[in-house]
Protein backbone atom coordinates (compact mmCIF):
# COMPACT_ATOMS: atom_id res chain seq x y z
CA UNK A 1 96.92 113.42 95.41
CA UNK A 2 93.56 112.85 93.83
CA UNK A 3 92.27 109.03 94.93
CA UNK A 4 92.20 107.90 91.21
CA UNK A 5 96.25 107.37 92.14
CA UNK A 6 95.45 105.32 95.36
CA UNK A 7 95.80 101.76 94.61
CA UNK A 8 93.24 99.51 97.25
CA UNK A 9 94.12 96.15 98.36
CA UNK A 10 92.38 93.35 100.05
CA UNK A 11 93.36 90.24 101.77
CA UNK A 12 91.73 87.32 101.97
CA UNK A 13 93.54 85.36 105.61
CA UNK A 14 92.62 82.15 107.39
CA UNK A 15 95.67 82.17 109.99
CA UNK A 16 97.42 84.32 112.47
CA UNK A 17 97.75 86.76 109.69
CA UNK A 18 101.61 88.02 110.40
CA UNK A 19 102.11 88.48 106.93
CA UNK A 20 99.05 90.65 106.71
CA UNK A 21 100.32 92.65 109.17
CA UNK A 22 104.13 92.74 108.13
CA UNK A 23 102.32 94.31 104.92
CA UNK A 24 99.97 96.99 106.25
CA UNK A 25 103.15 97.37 108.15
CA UNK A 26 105.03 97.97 105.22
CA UNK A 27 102.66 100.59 103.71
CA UNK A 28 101.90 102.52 106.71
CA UNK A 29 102.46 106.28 106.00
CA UNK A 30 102.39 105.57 102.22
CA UNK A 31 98.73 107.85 101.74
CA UNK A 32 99.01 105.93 97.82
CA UNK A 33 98.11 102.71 99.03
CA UNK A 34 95.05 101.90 100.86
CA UNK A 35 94.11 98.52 103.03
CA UNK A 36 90.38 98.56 101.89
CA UNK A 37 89.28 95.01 102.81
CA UNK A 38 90.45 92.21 105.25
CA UNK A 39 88.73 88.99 104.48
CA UNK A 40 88.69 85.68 106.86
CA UNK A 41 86.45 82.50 106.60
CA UNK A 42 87.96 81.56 110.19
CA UNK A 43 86.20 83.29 113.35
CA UNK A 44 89.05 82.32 115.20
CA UNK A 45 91.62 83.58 112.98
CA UNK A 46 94.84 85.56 114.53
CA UNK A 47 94.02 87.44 111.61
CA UNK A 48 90.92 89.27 113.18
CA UNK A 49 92.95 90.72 115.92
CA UNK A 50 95.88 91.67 113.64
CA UNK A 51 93.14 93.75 112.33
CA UNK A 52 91.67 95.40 114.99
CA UNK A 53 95.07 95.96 116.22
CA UNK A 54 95.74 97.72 113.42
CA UNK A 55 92.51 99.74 112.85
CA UNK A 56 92.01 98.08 109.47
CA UNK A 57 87.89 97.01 108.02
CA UNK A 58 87.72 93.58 108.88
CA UNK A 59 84.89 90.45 107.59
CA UNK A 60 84.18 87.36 108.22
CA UNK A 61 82.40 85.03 105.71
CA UNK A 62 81.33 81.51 105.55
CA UNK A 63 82.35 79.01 102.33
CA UNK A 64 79.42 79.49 101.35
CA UNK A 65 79.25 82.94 100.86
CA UNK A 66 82.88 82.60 98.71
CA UNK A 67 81.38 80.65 96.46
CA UNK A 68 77.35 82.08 96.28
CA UNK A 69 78.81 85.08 94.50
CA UNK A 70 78.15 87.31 97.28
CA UNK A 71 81.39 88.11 98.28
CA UNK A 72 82.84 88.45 94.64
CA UNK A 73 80.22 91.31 94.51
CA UNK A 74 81.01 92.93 97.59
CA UNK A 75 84.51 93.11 96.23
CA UNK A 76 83.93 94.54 92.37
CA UNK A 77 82.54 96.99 94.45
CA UNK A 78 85.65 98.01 96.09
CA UNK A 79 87.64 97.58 92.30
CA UNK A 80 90.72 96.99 94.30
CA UNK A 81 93.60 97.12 92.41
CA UNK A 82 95.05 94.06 94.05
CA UNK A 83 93.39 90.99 96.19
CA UNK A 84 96.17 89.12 98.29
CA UNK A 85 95.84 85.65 99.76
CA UNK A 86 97.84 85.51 102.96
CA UNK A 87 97.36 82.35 104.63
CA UNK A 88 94.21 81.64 102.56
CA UNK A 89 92.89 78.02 103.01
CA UNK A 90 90.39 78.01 100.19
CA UNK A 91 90.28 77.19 96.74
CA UNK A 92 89.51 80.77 95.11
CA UNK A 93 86.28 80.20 92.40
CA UNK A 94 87.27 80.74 89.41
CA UNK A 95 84.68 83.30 89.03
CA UNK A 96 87.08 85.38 91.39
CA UNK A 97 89.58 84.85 88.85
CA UNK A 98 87.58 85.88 85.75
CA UNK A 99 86.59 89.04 87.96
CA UNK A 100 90.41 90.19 88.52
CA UNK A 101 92.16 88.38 85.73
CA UNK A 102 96.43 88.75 86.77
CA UNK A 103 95.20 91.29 90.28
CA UNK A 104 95.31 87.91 92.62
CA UNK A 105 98.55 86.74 93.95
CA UNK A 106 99.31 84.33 96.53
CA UNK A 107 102.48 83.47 98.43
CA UNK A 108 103.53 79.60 99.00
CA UNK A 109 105.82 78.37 101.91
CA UNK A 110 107.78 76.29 99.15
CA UNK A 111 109.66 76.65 95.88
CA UNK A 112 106.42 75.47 93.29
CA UNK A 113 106.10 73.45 91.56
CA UNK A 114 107.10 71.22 94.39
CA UNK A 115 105.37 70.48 97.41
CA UNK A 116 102.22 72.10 96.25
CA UNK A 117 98.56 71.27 95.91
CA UNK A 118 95.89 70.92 98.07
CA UNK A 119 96.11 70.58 102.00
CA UNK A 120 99.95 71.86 101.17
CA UNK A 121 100.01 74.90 103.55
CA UNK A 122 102.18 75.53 106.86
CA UNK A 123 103.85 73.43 108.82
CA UNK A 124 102.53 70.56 106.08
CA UNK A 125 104.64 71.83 103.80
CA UNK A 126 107.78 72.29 105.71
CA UNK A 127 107.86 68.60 107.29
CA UNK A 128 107.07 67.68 103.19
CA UNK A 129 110.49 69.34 102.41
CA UNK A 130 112.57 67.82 105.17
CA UNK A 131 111.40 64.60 104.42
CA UNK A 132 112.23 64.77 100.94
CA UNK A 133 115.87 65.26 102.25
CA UNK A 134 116.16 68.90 100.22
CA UNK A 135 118.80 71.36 101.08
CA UNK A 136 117.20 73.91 99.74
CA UNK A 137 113.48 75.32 100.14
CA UNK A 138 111.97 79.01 99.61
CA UNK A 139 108.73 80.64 98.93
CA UNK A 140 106.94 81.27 95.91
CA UNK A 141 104.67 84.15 94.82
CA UNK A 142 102.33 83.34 91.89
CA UNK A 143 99.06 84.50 90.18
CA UNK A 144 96.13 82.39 91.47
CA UNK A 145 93.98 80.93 89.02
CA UNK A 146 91.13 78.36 89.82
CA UNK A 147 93.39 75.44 90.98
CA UNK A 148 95.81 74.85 94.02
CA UNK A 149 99.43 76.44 93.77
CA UNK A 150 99.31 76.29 89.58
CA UNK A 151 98.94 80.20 89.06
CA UNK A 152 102.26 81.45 87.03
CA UNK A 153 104.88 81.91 88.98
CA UNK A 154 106.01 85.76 89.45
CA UNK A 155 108.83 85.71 92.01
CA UNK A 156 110.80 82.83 94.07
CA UNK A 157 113.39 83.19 96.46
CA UNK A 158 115.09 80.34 98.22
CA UNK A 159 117.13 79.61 101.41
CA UNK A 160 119.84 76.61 102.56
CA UNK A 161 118.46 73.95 104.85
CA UNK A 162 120.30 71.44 106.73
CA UNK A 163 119.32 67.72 107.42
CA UNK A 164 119.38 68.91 110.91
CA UNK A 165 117.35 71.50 110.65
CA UNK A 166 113.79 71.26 112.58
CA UNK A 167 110.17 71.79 110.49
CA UNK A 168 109.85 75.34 113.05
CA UNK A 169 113.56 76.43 112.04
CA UNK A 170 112.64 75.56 108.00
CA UNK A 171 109.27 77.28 108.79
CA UNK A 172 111.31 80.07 110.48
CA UNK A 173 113.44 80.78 108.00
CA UNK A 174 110.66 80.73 104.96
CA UNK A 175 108.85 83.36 107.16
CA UNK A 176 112.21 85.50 106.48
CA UNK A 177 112.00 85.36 103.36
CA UNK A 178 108.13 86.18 102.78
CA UNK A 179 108.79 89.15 105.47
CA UNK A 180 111.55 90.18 102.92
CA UNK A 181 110.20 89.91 99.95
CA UNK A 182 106.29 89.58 99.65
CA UNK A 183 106.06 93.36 100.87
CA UNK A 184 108.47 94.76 98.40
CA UNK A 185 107.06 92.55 94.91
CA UNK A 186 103.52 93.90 95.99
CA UNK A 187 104.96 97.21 96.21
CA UNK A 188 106.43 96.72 92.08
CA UNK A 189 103.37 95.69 91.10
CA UNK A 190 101.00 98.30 92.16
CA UNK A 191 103.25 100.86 90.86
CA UNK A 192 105.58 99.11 88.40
């Protein structure tokens, strides 16, 4: 297999990076896809030793650097076919999203349009959704473009919550679902 058919991904990750790893995870063994990049602004990031755990080229970068340019050439170096937010805190400059027009995606911890924006992200989300009394919450996979959680919407799944139901068992069983599911639509559409 000649590495014109090898599709290259990168994550950008500001967290404990679990779904990073559920992914590489996912594609281990598959010699078509390759983890090129993984990309954290936090230097204490679970993230970082997901990755060297895992063997996989790790960097850390400062705000800054995200929006000086000098990551976004770093990665039109790498032409990856893909760019993945995982837990990604910031706002991705829309410079990023000329670059790799529909080749960002990003997964939310809610059903979007609701509960989204800035400073909408883990556990802030979660407590969001049980307050607002729903019975029903999920994730979201979009495109990202240069706002907050607005990106079109490619894929949703959801999941039945109870009033009872803590913020950890809500988060707990979102995780499921982006264990489940973010793998497999990253999967269609690298190869669709």
């Amino acid at each position: 297999m000649g590495d014109k058919t090898v599709k290259r991904i990168i994550f950008f990750a500001s967290g404990s990076g679990t779904n990073v790893e559920n992914i590489i995870k996912y594609f281990h063994g598959n010699k078509a896809v390759e983890i090129t990049l993984i990309l954290t602004n936090n230097p204490n990031a679970g993230v970082i030793r997901r990755a060297e755990k895992l063997m996989k080229p790790l960097m850390l970068f400062s705000k800054r650097e995200l929006f000086d340019q000098s990551i976004l050439r770093k990665i039109i170096t790498i032409n990856p076919d893909l760019i993945i937010l995982a837990g990604f805190l910031l706002k991705i400059p829309k410079e990023f999203v000329k670059a790799f027009p529909k080749r960002i995606i990003n997964i939310h911890p809610a059903l979007l349009p609701k509960f989204g924006g800035k400073g909408m992200y883990g556990n802030r989300v979660h407590q969001s959704v049980k307050d607002a009394g729903e019975q029903i919450t999920g994730i979201t996979i979009h495109l990202v473009n240069e706002y907050f959680d607005q990106g079109e919407i490619i894929f949703q799944a959801s999941v039945d919550i109870a009033s009872q139901d803590s913020v950890e068992e809500i988060a707990n069983k979102v995780h499921k679902l982006e264990y489940t599911y973010y793998p497999k639509l990253i999967n269609k559409l690298l190869f669709y």
